[in-house]
C-alpha atoms as a PDB file:
ATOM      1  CA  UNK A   1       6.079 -10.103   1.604  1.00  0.00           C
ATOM      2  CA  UNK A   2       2.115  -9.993   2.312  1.00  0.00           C
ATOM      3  CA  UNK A   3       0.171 -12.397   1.262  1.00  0.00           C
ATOM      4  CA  UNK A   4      -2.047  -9.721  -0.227  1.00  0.00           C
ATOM      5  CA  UNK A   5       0.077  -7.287  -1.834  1.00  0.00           C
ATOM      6  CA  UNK A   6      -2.089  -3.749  -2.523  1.00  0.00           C
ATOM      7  CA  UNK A   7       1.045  -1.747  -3.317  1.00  0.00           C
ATOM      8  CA  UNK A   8       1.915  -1.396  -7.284  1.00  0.00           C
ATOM      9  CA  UNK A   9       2.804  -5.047  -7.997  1.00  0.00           C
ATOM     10  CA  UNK A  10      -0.286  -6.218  -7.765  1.00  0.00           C
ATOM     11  CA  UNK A  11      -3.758  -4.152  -7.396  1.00  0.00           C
ATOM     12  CA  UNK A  12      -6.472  -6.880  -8.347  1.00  0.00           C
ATOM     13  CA  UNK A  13      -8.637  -7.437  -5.920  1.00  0.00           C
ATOM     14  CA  UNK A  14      -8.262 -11.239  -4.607  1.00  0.00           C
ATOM     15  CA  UNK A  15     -10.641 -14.132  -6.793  1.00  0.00           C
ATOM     16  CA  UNK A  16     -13.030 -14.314  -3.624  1.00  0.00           C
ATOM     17  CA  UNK A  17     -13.587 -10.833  -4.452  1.00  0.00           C
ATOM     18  CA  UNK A  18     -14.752 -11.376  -7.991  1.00  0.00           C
ATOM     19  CA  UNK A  19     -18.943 -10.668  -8.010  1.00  0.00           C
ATOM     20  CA  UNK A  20     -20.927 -13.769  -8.363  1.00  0.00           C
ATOM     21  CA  UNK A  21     -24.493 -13.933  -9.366  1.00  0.00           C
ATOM     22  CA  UNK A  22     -27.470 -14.174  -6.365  1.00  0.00           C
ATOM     23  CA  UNK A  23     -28.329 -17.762  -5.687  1.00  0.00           C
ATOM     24  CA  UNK A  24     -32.149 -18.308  -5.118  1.00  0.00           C
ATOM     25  CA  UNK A  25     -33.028 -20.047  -1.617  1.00  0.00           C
ATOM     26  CA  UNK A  26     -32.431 -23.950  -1.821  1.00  0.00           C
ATOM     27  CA  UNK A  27     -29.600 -25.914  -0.523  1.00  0.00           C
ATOM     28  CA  UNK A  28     -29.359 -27.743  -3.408  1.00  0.00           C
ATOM     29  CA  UNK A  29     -25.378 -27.499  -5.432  1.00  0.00           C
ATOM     30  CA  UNK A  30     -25.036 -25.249  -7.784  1.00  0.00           C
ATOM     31  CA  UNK A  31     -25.617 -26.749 -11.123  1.00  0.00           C
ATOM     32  CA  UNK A  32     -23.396 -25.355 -14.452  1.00  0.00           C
ATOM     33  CA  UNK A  33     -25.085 -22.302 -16.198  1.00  0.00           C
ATOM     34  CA  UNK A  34     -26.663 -22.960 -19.348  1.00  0.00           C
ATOM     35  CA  UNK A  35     -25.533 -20.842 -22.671  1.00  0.00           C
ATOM     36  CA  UNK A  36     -27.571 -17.534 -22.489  1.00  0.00           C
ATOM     37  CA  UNK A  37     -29.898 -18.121 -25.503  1.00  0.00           C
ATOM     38  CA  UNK A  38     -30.883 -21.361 -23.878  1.00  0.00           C
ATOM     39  CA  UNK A  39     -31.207 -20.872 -20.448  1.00  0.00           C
ATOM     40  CA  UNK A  40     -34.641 -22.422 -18.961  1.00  0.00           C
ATOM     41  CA  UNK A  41     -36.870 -20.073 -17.617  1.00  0.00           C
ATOM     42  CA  UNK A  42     -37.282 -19.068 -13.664  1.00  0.00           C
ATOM     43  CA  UNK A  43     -38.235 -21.662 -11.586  1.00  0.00           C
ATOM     44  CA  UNK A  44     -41.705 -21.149  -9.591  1.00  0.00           C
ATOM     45  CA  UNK A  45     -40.478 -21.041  -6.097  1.00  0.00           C
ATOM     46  CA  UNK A  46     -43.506 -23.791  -4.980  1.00  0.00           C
ATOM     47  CA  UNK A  47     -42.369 -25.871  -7.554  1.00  0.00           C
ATOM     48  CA  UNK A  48     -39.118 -25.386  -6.089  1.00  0.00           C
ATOM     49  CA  UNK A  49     -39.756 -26.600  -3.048  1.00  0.00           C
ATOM     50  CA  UNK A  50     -42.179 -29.459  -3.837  1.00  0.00           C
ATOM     51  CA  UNK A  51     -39.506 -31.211  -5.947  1.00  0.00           C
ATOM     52  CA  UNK A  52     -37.507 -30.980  -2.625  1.00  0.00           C
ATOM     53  CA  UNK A  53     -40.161 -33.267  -0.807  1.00  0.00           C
ATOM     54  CA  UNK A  54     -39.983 -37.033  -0.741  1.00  0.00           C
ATOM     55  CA  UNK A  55     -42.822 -39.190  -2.384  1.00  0.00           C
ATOM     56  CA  UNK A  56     -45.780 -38.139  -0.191  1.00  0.00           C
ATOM     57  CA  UNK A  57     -48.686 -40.030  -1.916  1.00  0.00           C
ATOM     58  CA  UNK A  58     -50.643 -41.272   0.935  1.00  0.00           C
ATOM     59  CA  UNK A  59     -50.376 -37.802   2.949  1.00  0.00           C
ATOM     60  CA  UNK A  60     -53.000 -35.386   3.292  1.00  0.00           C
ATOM     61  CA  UNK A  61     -52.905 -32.159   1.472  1.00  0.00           C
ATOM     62  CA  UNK A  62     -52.550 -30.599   4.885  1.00  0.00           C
ATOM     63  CA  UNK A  63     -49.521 -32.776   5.802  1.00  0.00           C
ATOM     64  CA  UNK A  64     -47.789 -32.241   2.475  1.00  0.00           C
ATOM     65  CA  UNK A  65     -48.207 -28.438   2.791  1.00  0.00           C
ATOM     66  CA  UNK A  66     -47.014 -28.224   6.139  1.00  0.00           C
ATOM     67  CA  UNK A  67     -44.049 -30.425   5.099  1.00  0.00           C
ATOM     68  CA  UNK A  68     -43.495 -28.174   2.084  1.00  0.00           C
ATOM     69  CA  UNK A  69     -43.532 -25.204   4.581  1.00  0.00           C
ATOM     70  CA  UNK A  70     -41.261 -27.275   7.333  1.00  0.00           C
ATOM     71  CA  UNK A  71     -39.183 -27.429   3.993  1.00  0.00           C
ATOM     72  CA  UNK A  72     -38.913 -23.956   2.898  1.00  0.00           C
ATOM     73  CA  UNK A  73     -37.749 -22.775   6.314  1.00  0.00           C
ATOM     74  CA  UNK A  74     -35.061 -25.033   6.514  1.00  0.00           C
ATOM     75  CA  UNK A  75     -34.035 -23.785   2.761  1.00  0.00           C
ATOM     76  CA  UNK A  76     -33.957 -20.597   4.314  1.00  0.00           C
ATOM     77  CA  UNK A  77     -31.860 -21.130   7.075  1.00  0.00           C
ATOM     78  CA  UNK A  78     -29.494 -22.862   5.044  1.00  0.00           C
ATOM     79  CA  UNK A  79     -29.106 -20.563   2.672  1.00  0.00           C
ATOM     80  CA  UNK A  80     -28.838 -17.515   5.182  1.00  0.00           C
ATOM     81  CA  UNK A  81     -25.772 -19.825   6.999  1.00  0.00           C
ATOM     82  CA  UNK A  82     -24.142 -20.145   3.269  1.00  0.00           C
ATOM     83  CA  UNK A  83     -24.204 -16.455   2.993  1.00  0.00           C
ATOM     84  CA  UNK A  84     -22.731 -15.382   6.457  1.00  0.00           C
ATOM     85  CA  UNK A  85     -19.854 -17.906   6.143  1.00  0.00           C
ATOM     86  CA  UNK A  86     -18.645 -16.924   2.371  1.00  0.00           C
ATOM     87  CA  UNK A  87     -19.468 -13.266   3.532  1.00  0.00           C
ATOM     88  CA  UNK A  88     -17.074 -13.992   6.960  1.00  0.00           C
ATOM     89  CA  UNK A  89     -14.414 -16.188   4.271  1.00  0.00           C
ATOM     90  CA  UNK A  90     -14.454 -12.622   1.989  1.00  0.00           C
ATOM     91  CA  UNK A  91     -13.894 -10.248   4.674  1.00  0.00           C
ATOM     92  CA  UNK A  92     -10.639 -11.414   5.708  1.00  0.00           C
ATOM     93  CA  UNK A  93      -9.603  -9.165   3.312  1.00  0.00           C
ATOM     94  CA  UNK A  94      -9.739  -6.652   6.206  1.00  0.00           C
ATOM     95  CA  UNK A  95      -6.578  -8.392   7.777  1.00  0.00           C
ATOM     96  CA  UNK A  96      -4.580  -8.400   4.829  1.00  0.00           C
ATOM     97  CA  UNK A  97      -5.087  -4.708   3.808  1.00  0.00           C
ATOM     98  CA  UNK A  98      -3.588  -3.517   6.961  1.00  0.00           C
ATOM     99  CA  UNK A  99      -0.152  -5.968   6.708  1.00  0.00           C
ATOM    100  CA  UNK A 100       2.416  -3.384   7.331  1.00  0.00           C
ATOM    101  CA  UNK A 101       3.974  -5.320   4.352  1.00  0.00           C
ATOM    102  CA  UNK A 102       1.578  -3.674   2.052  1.00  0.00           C
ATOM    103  CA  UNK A 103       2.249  -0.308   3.583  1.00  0.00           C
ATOM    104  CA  UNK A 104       6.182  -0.273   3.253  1.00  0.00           C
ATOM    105  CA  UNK A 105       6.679   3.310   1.727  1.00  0.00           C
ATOM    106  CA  UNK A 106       4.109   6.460   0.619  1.00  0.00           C
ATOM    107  CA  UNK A 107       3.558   4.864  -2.971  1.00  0.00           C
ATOM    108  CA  UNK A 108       2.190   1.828  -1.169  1.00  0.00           C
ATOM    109  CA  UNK A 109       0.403   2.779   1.775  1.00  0.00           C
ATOM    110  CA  UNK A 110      -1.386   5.583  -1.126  1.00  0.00           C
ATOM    111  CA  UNK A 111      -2.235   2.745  -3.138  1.00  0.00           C
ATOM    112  CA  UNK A 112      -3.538   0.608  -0.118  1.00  0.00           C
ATOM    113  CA  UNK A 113      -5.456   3.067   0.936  1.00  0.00           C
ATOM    114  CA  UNK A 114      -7.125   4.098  -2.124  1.00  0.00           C
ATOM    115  CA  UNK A 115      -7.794   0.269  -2.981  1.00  0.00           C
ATOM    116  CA  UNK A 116      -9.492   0.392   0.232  1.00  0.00           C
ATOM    117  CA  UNK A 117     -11.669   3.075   0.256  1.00  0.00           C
ATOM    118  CA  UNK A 118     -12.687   2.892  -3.716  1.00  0.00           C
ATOM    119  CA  UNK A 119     -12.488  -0.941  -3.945  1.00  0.00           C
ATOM    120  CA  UNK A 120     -12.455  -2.614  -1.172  1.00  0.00           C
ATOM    121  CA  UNK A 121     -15.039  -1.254   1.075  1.00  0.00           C
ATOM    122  CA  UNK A 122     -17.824  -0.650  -1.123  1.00  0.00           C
ATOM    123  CA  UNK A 123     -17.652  -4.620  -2.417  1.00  0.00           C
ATOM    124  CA  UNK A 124     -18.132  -5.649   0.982  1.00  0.00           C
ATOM    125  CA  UNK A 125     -20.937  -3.194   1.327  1.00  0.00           C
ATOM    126  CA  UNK A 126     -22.378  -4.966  -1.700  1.00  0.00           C
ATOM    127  CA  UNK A 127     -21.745  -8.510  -0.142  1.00  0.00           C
ATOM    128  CA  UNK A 128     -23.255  -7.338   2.968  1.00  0.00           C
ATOM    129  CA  UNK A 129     -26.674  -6.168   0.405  1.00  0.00           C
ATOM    130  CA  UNK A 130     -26.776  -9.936  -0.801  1.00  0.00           C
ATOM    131  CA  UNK A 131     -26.874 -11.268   2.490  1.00  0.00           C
ATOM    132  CA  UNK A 132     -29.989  -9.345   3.195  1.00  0.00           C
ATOM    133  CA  UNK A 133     -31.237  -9.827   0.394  1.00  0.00           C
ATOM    134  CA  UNK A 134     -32.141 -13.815   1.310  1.00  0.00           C
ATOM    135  CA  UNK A 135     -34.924 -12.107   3.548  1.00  0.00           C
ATOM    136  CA  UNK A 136     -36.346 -10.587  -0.017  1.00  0.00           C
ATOM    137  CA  UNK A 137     -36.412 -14.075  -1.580  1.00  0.00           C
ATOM    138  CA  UNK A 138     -37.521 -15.982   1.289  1.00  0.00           C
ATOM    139  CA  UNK A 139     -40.337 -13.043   1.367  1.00  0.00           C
ATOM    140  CA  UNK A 140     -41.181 -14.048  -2.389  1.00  0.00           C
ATOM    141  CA  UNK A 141     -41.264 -17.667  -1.281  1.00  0.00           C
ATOM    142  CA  UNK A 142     -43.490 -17.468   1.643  1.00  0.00           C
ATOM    143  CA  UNK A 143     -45.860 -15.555  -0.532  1.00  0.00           C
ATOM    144  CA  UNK A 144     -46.253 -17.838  -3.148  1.00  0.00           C
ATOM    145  CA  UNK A 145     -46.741 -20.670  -0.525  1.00  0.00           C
ATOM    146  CA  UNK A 146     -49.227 -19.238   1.277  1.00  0.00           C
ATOM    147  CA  UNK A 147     -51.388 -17.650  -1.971  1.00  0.00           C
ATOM    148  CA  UNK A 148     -54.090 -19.983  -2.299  1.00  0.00           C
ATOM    149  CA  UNK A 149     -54.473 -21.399   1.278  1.00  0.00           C
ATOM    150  CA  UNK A 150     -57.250 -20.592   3.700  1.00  0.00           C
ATOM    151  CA  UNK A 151     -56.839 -17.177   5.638  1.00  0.00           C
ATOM    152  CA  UNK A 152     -56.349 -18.936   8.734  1.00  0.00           C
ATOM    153  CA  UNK A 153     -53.843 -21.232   7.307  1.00  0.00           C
ATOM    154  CA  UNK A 154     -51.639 -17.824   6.226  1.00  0.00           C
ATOM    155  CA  UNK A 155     -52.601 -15.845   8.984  1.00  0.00           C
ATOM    156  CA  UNK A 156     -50.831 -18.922  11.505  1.00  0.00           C
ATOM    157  CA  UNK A 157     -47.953 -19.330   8.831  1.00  0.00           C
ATOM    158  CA  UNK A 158     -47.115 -16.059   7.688  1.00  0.00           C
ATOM    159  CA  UNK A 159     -46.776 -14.894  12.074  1.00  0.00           C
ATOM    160  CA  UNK A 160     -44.396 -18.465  12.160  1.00  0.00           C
ATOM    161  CA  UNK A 161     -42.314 -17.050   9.583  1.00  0.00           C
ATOM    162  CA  UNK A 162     -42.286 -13.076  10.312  1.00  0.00           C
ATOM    163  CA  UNK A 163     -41.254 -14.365  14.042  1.00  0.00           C
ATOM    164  CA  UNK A 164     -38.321 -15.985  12.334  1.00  0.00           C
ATOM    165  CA  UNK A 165     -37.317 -13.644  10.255  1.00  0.00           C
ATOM    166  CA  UNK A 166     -37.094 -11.134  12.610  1.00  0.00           C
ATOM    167  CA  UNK A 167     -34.824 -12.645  15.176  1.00  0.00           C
ATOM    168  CA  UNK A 168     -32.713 -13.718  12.001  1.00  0.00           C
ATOM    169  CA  UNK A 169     -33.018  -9.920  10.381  1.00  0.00           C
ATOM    170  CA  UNK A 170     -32.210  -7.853  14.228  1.00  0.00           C
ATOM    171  CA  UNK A 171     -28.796 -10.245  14.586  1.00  0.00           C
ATOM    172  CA  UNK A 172     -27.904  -9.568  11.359  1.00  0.00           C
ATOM    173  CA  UNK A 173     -28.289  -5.803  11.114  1.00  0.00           C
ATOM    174  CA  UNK A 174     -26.854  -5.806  14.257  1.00  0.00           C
ATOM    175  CA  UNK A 175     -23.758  -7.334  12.531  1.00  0.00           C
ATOM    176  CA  UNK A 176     -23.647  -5.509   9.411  1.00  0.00           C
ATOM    177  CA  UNK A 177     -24.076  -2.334  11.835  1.00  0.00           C
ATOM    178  CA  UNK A 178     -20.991  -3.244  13.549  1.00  0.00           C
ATOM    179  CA  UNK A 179     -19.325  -3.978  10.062  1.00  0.00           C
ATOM    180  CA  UNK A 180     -19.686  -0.948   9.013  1.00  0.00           C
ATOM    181  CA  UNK A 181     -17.676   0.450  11.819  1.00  0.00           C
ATOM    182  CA  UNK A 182     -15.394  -2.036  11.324  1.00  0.00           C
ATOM    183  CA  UNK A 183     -14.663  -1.285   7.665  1.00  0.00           C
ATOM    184  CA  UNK A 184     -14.605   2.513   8.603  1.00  0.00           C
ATOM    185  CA  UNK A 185     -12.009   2.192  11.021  1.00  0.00           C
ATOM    186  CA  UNK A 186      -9.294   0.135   8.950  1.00  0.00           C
ATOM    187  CA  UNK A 187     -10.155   3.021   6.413  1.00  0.00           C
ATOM    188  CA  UNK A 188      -8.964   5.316   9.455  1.00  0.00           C
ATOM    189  CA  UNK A 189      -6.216   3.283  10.029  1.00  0.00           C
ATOM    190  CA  UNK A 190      -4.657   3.328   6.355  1.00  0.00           C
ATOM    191  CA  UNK A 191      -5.779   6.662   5.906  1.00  0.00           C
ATOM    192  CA  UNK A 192      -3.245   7.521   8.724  1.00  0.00           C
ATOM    193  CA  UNK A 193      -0.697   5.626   7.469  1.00  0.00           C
ATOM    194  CA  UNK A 194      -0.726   7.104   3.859  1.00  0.00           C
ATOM    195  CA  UNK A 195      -0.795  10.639   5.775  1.00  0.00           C
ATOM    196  CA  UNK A 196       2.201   9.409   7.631  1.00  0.00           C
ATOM    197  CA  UNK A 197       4.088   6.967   5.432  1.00  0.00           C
ATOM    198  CA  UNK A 198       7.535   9.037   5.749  1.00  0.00           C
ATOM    199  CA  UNK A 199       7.257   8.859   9.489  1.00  0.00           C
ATOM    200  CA  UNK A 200       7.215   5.242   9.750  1.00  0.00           C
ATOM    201  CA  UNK A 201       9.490   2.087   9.498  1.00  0.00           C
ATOM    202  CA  UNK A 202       8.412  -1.408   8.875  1.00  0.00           C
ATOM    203  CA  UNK A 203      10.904  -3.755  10.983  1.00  0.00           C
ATOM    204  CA  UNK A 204      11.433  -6.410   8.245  1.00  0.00           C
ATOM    205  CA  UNK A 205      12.070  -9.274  11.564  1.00  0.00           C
ATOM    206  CA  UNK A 206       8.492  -8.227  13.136  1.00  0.00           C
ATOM    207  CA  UNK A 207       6.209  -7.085  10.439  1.00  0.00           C
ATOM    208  CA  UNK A 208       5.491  -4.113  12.916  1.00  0.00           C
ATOM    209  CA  UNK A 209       5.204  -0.561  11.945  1.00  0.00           C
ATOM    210  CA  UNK A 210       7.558   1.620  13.891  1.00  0.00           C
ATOM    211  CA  UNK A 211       6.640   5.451  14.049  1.00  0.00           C
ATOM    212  CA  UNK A 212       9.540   7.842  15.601  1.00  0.00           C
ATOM    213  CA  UNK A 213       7.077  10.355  17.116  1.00  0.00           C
ATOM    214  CA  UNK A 214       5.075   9.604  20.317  1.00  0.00           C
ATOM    215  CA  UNK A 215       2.337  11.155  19.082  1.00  0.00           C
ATOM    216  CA  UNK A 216       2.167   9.391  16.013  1.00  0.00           C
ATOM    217  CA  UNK A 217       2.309   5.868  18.011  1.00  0.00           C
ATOM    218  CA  UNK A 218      -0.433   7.369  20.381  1.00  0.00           C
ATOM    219  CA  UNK A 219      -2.768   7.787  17.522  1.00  0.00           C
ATOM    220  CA  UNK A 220      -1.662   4.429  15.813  1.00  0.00           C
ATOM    221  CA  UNK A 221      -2.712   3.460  19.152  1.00  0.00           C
ATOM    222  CA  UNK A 222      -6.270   4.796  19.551  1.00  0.00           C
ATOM    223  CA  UNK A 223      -7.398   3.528  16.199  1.00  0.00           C
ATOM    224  CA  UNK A 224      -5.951  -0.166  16.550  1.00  0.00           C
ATOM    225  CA  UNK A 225      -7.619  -0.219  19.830  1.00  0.00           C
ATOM    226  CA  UNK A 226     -11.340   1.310  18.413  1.00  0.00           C
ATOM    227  CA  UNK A 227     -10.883  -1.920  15.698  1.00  0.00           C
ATOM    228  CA  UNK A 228     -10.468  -4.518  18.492  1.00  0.00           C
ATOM    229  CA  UNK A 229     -13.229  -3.059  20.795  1.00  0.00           C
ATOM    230  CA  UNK A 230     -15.512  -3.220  17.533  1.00  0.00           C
ATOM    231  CA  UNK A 231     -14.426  -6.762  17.423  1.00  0.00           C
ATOM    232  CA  UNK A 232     -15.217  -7.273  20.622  1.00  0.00           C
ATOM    233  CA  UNK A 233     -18.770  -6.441  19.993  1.00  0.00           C
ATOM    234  CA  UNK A 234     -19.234  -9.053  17.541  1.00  0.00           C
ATOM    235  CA  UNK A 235     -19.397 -11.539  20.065  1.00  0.00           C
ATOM    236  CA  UNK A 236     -22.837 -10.001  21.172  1.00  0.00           C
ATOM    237  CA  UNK A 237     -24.317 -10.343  17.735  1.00  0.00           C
ATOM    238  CA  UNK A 238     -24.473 -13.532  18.345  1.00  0.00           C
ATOM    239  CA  UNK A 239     -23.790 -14.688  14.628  1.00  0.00           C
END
């Protein structure tokens, strides 16, 4: 059987799937949460940083800034990397919704289907929204940085990191645009099989589904190959 069975033995979505709360920008391990009614409060994102530096007594205040801005960009990348990969870990789930072992009769492939489309897909879209939303926190970072330095000193720093961020920002909507077509067409794809589950076999040796009708298989066909031709584009988003 599937390793991710959708079908009415088991409809919970997989423990990767359960939400988790946003993580500010640091690269720092998580640290256990603290009872509600004596949790500490936010953490000023300079302070933040700073206790990230090393002992910097003899620098400058210009050295130590730039260091603490040298620092907060390689938070941010670090933190954007974390996201992509337990985004990319999460949606394997695409893979598994599809097993023809999930989709073995109409009760099944209905419930696959509607896991999909009312579960499934809009928790990646929400995945997807926390990934962009490290651009929002860097953005609160940088600001609070760059708040009581000379004009000239933001002016030079703030075009360092808006050049950043957007070569960061276009491959990743880039991405997330493809995603969305990806996610769309395995929502085809099961959509089609629920329509169709009492025209279709699953050979128990193969795993493959096995429609009767030409036209069915022709179909079948056209949507498998739109998912692999959107995973070819990935490759160009360079992420």
């Amino acid at each position: 059987m599937g390793a991710y069975m959708l079908g009415q033995a088991n409809t919970r979505l997989p423990q990767a799937f359960q939400e988790k709360p946003d993580s500010v920008i640091s690269p720092q391990a998580d640290t256990p949460s603290q009872p509600e009614s004596s949790q500490a409060p936010a953490e000023n994102p300079v302070e933040k940083v700073q206790a990230s530096l090393p002992d910097q007594a003899n620098a400058s205040p210009e050295e130590i800034f730039a260091k603490e801005f040298e620092t907060f960009l390689n938070n941010f990348l670090k933190e954007l990397s974390k996201e992509i990969r337990q985004y990319k870990k999460d949606r394997r789930i695409l893979k598994e919704a599809v097993d023809p072992f999930n989709l073995m009769g109409t009760q099944n492939a209905e419930q696959s289907y509607r896991v999909f489309k009312e579960e499934i897909a809009p928790l990646l879209k929400k995945k997807s929204e926390r990934v962009m939303g490290v651009f929002e926190r860097a953005n609160t970072v940088v600001k609070a940085l760059l708040t009581d330095k000379p004009e000239d000193t933001q002016s030079v720093l703030m075009a360092e990191w808006e050049a950043l961020e957007k070569v960061h920002m276009s491959k990743l909507l880039d991405f997330f645009e493809n995603e969305d077509r990806l996610i769309n067409a395995h929502e085809e794809l099961l959509k089609f099989y629920f329509i169709h589950s009492k025209l279709y076999t699953v050979d128990m040796d193969s795993g493959e589904i096995i429609f009767n009708s030409e036209k069915h298989r022709e179909k079948e066909k056209a949507i498998l190959d739109k998912i692999n031709k959107i995973k070819q584009d990935f490759k160009k988003s360079g992420i």
